[in-house]
C-alpha atoms as a PDB file:
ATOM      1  CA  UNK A   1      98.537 100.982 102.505  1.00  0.00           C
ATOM      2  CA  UNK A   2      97.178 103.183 105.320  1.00  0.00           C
ATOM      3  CA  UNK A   3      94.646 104.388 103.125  1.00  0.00           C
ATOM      4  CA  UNK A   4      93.684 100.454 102.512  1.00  0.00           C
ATOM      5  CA  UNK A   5      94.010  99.642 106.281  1.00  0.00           C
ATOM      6  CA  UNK A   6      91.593 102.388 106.981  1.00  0.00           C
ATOM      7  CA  UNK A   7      88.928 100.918 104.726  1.00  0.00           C
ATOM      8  CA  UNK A   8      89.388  97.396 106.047  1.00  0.00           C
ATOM      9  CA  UNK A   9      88.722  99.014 109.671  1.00  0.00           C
ATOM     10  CA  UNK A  10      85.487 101.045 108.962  1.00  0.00           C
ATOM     11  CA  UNK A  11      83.882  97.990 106.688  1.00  0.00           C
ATOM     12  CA  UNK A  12      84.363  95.688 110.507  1.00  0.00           C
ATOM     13  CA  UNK A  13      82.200  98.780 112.073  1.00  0.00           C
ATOM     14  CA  UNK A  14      79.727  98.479 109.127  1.00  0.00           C
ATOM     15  CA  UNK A  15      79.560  94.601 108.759  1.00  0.00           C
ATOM     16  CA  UNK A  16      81.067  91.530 109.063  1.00  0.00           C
ATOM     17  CA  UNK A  17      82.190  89.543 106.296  1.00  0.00           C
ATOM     18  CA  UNK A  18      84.035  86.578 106.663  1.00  0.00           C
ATOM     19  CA  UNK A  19      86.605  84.614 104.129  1.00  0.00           C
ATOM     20  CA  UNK A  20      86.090  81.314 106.111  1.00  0.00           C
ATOM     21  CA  UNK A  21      83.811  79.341 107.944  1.00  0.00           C
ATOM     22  CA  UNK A  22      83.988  79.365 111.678  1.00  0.00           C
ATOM     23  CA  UNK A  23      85.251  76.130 112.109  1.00  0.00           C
ATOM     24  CA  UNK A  24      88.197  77.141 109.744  1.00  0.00           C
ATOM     25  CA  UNK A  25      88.809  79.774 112.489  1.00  0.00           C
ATOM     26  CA  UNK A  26      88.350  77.659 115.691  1.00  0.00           C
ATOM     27  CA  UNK A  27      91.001  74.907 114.004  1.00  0.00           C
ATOM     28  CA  UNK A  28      93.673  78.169 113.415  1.00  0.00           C
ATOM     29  CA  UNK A  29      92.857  79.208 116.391  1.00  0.00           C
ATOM     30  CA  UNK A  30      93.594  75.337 118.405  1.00  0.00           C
ATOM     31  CA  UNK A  31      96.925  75.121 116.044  1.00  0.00           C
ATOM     32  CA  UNK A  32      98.186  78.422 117.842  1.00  0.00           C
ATOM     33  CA  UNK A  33      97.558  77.472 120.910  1.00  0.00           C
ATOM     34  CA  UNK A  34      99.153  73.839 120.496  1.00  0.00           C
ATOM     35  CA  UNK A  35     102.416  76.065 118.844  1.00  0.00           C
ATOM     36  CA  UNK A  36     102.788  78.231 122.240  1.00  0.00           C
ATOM     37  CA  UNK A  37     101.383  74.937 124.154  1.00  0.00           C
ATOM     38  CA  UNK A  38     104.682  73.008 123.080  1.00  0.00           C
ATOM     39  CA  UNK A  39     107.730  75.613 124.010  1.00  0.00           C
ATOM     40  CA  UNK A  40     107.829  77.616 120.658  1.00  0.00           C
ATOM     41  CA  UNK A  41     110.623  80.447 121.255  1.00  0.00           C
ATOM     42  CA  UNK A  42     109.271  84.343 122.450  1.00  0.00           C
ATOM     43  CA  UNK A  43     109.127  85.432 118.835  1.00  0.00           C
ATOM     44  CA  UNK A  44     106.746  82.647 117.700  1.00  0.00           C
ATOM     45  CA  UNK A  45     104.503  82.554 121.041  1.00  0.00           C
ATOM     46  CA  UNK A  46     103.932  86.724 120.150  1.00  0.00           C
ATOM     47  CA  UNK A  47     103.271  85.458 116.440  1.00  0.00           C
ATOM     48  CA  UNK A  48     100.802  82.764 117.302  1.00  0.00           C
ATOM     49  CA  UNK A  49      99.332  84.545 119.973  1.00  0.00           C
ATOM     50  CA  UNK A  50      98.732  87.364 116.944  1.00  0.00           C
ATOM     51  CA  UNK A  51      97.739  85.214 115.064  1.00  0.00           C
ATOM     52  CA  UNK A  52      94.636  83.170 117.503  1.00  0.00           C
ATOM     53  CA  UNK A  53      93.280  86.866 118.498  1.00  0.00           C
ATOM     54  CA  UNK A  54      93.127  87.431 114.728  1.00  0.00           C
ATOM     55  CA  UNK A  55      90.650  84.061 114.679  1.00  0.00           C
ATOM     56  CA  UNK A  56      88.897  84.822 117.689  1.00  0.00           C
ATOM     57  CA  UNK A  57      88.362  88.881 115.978  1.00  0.00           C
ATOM     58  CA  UNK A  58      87.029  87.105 112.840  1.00  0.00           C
ATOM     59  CA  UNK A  59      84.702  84.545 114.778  1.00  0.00           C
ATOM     60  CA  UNK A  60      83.474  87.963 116.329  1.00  0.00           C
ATOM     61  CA  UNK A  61      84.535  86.851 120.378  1.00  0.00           C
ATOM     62  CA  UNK A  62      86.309  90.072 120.664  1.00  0.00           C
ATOM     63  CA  UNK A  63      86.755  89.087 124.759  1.00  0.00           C
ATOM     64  CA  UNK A  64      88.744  86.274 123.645  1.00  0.00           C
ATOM     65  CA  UNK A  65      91.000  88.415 121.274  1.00  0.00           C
ATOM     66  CA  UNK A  66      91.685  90.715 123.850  1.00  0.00           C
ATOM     67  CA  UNK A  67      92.554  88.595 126.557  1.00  0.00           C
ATOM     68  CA  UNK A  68      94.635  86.789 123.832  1.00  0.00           C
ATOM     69  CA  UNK A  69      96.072  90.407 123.225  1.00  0.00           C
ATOM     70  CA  UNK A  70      97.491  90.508 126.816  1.00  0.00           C
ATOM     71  CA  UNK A  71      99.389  87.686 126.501  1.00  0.00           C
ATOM     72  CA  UNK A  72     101.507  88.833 123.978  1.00  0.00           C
ATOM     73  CA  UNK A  73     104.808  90.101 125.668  1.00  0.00           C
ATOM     74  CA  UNK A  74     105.242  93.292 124.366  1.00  0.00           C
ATOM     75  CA  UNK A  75     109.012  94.051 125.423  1.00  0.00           C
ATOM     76  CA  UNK A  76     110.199  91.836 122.922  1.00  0.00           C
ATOM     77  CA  UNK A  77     108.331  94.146 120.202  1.00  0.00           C
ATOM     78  CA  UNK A  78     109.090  96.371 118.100  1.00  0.00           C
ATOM     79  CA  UNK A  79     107.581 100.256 118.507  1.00  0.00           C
ATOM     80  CA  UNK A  80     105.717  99.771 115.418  1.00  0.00           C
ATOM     81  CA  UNK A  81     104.557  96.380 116.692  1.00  0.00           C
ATOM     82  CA  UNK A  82     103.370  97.732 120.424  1.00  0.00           C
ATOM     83  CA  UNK A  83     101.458 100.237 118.683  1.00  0.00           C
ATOM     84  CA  UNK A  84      99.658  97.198 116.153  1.00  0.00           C
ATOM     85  CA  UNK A  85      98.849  95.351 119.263  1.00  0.00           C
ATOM     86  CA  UNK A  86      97.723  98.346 121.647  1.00  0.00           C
ATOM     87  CA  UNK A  87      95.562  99.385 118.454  1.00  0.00           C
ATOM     88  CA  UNK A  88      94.351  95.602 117.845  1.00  0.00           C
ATOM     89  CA  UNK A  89      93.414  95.532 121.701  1.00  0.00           C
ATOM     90  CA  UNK A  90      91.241  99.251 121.840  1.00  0.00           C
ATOM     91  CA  UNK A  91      89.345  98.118 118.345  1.00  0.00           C
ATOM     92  CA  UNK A  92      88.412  94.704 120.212  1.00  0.00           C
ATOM     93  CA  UNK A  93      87.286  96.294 123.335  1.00  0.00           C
ATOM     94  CA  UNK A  94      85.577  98.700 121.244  1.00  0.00           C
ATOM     95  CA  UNK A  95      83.779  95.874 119.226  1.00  0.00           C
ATOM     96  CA  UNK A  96      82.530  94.070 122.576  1.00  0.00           C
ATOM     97  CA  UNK A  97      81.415  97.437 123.774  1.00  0.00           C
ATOM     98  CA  UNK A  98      83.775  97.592 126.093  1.00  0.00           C
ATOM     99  CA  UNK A  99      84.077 101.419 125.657  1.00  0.00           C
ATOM    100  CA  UNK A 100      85.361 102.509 129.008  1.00  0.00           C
ATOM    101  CA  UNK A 101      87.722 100.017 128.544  1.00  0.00           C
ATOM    102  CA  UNK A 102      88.552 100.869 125.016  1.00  0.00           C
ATOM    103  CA  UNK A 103      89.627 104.558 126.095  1.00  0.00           C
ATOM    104  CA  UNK A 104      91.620 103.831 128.181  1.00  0.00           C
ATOM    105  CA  UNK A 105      93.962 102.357 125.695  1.00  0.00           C
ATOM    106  CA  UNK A 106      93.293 105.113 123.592  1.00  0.00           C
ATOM    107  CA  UNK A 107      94.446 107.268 126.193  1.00  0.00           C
ATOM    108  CA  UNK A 108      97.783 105.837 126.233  1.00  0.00           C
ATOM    109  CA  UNK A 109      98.002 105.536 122.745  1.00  0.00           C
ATOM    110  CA  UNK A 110      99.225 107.800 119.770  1.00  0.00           C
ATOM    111  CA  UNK A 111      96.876 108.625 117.031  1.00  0.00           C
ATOM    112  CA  UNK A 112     100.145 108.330 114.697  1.00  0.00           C
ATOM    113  CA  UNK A 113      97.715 106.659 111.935  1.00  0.00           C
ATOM    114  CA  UNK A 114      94.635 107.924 110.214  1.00  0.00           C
ATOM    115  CA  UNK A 115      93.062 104.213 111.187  1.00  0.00           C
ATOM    116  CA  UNK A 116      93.986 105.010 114.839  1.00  0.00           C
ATOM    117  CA  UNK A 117      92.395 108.437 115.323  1.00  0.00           C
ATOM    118  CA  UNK A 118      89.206 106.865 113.277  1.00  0.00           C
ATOM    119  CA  UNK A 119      88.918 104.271 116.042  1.00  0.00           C
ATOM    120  CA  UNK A 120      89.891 107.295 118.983  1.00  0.00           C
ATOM    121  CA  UNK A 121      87.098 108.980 117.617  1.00  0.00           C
ATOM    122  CA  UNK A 122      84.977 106.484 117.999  1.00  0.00           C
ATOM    123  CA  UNK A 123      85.626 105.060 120.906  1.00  0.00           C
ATOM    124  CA  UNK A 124      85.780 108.669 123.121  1.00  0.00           C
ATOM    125  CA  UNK A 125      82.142 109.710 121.434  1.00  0.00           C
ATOM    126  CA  UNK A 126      80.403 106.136 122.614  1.00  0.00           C
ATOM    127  CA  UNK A 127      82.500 106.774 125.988  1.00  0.00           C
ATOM    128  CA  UNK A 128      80.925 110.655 126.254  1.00  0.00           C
ATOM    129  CA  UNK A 129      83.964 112.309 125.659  1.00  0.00           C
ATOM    130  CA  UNK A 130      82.827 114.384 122.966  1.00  0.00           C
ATOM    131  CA  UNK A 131      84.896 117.217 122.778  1.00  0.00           C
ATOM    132  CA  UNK A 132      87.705 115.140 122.553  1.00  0.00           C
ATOM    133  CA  UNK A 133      86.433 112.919 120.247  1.00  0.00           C
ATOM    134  CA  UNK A 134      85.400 115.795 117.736  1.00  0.00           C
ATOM    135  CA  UNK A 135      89.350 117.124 118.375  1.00  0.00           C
ATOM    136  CA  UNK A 136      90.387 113.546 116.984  1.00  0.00           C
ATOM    137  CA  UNK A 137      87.625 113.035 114.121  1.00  0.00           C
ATOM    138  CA  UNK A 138      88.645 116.471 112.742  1.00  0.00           C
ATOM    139  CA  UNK A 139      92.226 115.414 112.821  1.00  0.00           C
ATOM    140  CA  UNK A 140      91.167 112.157 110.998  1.00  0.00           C
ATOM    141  CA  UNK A 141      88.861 113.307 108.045  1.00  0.00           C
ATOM    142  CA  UNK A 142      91.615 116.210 107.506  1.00  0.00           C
ATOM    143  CA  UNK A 143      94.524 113.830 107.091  1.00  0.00           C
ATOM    144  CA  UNK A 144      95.165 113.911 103.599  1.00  0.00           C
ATOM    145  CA  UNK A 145      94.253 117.761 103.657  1.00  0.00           C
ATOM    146  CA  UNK A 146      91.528 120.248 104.330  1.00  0.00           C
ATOM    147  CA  UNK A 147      88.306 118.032 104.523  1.00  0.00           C
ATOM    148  CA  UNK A 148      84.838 119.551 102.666  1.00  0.00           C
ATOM    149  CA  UNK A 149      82.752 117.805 105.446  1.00  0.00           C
ATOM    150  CA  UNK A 150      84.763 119.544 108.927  1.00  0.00           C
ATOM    151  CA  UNK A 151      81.411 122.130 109.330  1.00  0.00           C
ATOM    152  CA  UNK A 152      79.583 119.406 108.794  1.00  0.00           C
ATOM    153  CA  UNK A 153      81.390 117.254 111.493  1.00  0.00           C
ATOM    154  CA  UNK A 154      81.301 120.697 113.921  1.00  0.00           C
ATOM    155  CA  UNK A 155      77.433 120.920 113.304  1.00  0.00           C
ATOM    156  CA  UNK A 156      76.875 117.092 114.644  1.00  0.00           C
ATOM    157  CA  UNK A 157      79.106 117.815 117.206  1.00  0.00           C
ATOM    158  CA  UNK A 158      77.183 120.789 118.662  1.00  0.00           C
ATOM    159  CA  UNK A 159      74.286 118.159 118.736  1.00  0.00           C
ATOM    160  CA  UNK A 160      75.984 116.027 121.352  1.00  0.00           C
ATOM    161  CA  UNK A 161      73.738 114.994 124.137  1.00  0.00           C
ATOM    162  CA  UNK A 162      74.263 116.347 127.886  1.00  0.00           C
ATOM    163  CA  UNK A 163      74.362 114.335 130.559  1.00  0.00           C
ATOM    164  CA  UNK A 164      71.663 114.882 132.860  1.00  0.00           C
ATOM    165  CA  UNK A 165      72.063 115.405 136.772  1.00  0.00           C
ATOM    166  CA  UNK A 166      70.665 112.271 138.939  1.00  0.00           C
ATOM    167  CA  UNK A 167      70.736 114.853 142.253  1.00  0.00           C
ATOM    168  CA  UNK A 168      68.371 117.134 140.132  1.00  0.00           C
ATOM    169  CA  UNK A 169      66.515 114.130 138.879  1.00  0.00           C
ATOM    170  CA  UNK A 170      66.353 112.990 142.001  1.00  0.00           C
ATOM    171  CA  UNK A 171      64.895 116.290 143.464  1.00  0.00           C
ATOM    172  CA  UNK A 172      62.830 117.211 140.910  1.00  0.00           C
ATOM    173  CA  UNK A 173      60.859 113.536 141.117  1.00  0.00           C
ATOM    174  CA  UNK A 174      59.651 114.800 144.917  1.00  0.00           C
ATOM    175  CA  UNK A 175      57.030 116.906 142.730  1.00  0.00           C
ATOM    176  CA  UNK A 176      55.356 114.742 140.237  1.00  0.00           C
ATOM    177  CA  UNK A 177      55.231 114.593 137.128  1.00  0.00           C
ATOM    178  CA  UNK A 178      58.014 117.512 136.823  1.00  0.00           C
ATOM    179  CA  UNK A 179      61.112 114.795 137.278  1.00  0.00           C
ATOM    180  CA  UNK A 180      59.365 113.225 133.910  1.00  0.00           C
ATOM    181  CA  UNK A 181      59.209 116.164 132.377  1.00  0.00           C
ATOM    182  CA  UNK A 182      63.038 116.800 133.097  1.00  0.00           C
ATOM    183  CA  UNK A 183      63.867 113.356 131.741  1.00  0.00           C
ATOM    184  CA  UNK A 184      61.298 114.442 128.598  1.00  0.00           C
ATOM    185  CA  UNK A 185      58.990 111.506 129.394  1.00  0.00           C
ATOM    186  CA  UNK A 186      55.973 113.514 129.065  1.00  0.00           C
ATOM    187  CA  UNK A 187      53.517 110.830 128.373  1.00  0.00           C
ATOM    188  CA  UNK A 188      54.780 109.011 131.803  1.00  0.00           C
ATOM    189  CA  UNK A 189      54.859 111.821 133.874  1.00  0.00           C
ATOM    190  CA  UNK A 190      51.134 113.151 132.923  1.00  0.00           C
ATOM    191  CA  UNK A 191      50.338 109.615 134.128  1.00  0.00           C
ATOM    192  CA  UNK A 192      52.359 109.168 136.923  1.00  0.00           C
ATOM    193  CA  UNK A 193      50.803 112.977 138.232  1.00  0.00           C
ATOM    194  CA  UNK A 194      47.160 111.929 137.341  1.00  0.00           C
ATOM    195  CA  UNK A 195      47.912 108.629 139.584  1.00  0.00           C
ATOM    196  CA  UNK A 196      49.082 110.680 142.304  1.00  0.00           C
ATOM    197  CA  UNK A 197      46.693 113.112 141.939  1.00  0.00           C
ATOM    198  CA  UNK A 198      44.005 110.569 142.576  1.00  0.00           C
ATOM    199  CA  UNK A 199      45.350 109.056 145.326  1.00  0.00           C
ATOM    200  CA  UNK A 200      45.541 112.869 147.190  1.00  0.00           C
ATOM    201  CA  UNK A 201      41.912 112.902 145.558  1.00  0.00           C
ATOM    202  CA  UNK A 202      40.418 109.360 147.206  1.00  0.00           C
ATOM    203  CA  UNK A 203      42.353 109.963 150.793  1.00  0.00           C
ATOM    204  CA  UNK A 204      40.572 113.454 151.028  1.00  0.00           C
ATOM    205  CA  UNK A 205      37.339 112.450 149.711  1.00  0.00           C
ATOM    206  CA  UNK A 206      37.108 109.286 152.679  1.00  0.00           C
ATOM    207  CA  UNK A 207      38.121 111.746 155.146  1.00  0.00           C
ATOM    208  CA  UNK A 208      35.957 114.208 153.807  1.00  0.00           C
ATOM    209  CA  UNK A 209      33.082 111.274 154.812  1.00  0.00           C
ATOM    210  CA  UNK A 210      34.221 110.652 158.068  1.00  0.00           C
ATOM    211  CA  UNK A 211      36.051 106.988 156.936  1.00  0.00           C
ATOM    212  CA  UNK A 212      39.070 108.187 158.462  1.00  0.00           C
ATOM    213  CA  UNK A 213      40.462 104.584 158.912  1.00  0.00           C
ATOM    214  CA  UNK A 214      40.306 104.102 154.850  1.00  0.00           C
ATOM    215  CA  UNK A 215      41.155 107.079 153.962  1.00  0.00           C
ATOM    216  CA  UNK A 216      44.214 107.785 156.282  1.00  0.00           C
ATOM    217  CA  UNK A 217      45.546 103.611 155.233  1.00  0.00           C
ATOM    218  CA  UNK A 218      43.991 103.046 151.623  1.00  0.00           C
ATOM    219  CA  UNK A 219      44.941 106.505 150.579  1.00  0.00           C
ATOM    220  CA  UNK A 220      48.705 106.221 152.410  1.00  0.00           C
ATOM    221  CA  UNK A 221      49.009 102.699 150.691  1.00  0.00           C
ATOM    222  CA  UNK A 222      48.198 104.397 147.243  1.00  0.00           C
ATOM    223  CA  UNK A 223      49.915 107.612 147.808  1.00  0.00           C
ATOM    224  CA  UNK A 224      52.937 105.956 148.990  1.00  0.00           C
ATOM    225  CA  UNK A 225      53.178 103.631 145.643  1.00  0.00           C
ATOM    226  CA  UNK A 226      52.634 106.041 143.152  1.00  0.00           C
ATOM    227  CA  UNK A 227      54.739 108.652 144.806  1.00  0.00           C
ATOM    228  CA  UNK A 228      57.644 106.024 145.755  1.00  0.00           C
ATOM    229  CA  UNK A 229      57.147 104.583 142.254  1.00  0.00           C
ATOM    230  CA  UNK A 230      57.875 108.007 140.834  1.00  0.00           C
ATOM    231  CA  UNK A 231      60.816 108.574 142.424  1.00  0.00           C
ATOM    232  CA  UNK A 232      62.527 105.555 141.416  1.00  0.00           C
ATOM    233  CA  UNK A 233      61.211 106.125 137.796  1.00  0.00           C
ATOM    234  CA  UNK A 234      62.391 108.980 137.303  1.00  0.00           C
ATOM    235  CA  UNK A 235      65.880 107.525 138.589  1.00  0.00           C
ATOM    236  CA  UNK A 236      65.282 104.913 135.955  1.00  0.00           C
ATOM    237  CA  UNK A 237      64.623 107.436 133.232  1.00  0.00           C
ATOM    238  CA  UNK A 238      67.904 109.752 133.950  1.00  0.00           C
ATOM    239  CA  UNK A 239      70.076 106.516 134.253  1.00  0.00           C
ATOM    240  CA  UNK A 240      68.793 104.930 130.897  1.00  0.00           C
ATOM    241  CA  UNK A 241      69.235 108.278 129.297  1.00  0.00           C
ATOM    242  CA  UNK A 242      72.665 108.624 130.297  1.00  0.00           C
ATOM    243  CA  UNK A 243      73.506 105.143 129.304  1.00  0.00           C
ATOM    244  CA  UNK A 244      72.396 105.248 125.892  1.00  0.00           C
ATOM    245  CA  UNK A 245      72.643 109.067 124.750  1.00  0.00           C
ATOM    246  CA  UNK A 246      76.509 108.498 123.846  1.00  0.00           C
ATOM    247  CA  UNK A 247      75.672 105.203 122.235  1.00  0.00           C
ATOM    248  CA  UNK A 248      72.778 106.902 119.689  1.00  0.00           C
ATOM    249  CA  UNK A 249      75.282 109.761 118.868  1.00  0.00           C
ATOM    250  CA  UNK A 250      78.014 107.738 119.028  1.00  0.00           C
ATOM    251  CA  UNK A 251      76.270 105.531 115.999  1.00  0.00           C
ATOM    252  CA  UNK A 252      75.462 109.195 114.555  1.00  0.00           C
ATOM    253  CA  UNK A 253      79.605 109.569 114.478  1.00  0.00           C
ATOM    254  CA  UNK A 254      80.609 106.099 113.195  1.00  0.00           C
ATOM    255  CA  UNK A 255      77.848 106.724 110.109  1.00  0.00           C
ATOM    256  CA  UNK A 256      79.680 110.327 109.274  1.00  0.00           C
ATOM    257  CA  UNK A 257      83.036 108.949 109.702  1.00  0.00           C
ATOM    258  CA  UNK A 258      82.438 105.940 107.403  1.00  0.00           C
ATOM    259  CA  UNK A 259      80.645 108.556 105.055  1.00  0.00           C
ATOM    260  CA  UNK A 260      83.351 111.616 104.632  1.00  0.00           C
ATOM    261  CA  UNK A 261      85.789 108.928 104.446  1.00  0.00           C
ATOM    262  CA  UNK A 262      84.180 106.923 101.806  1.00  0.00           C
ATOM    263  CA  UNK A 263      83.173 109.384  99.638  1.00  0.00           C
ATOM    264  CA  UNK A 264      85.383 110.744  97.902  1.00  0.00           C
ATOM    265  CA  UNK A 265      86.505 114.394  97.918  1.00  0.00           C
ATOM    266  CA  UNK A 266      84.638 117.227  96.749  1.00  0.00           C
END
């Protein structure tokens, strides 16, 4: 059964397959509400209320199926059942790419299940948290015993991405094009260095000619846009980089994961 449940959760990271049409789902998902609408006692409201996140999850809103999720009053639950809905609520976030949101929860919740520590380690690597993440997907692909693919998992994991500094960005970007360079956008920073270059190189050349009111305001009006405009670029560049860095890797981790747990064991 775990083995099972674990499937069922890496084939909604790798596609999504559904057994009815969506209006089938909205209709479920109106007959739950109507059932909590009209008084039903606590244990049916949780039920339902399981029951319309499951439609909204399958309809793919995961926003809705979480906020569903919160409704569900968890004191009247079982252990076993807190831990389903806590789980149910991370893979949702996770889904909407919610991920700061996502690990939170995961914080706060056991990885008791292989299907849990799957979806920890998923959601801490597309959150940046990589060595925990690598803590947790070691745990996971060794559940059932030693796992042939853990120096495999340790040698992607040595890959991760660092986060680059925005003060040293930011610093760096006051001498073009090295800020580029830090943020490996060679192409734009030879650019950006040949544009500033040029305006340096049509201010002194006026001057040089005596048109000291062109050259002191054409060549400030130049200088100052390619100069400004590489300092906020190279802000641009660092924040885009650390935005999607744990996203790429984190896709690198979900396509091992689904692999060493798919295949089966050498």
């Amino acid at each position: 059964m775990p083995r099972l449940r674990l499937y069922c959760t890496i084939s909604i990271f790798l596609c999504a397959l559904f057994s009815a049409s969506a209006q089938d789902w909205e209709m479920r998902a109106v007959e739950c509400e109507r059932l909590i609408f009209d008084g039903a006692d606590l244990a049916s409201t949780n039920g339902a209320l399981l029951k319309k996140a499951e439609c909204y999850k399958q309809l793919g809103r995961y926003a809705d199926a979480s906020s569903t999720l919160e409704r569900v009053r968890m004191f009247a639950l079982t252990d076993e059942e807190r831990t389903e809905v806590l789980y149910q609520q991370e893979l949702c976030h996770f889904l909407n790419g919610e991920f700061g949101q996502a690990a939170v929860i995961a914080d706060n919740l056991e990885p008791s299940r292989q299907d849990i520590m799957l979806l920890h380690a998923l959601v801490l690597a597309y959150s940046g948290r990589y060595d925990e993440s690598e803590i947790i997907a070691a745990r996971c692909i060794s559940w059932n015993g030693p796992s042939p693919y853990l120096d495999e998992l340790l040698a992607l994991y040595r890959q991760h991405p660092a986060e680059r500094n925005a003060g040293a960005s930011l610093a760096l970007s006051f001498l073009p094009p090295v800020g580029h360079f830090y943020n490996e956008a060679y192409g734009e920073g030879l650019l950006s260095g040949g544009l500033n270059a040029a305006a340096v190189a049509f201010m002194v050349a006026n001057l040089a000619g005596g048109y000291w009111i062109t050259g002191l305001l054409g060549g400030a009006i130049a200088l100052n846009y390619t100069y400004m405009g590489n300092i906020e670029r190279c802000q641009e560049l660092t924040q885009i980089h650390n935005n999607n860095a744990p996203i790429l890797f984190g896709d690198r981790v979900r396509e091992f994961l689904a692999r060493a747990l798919e295949e089966p064991q050498k």
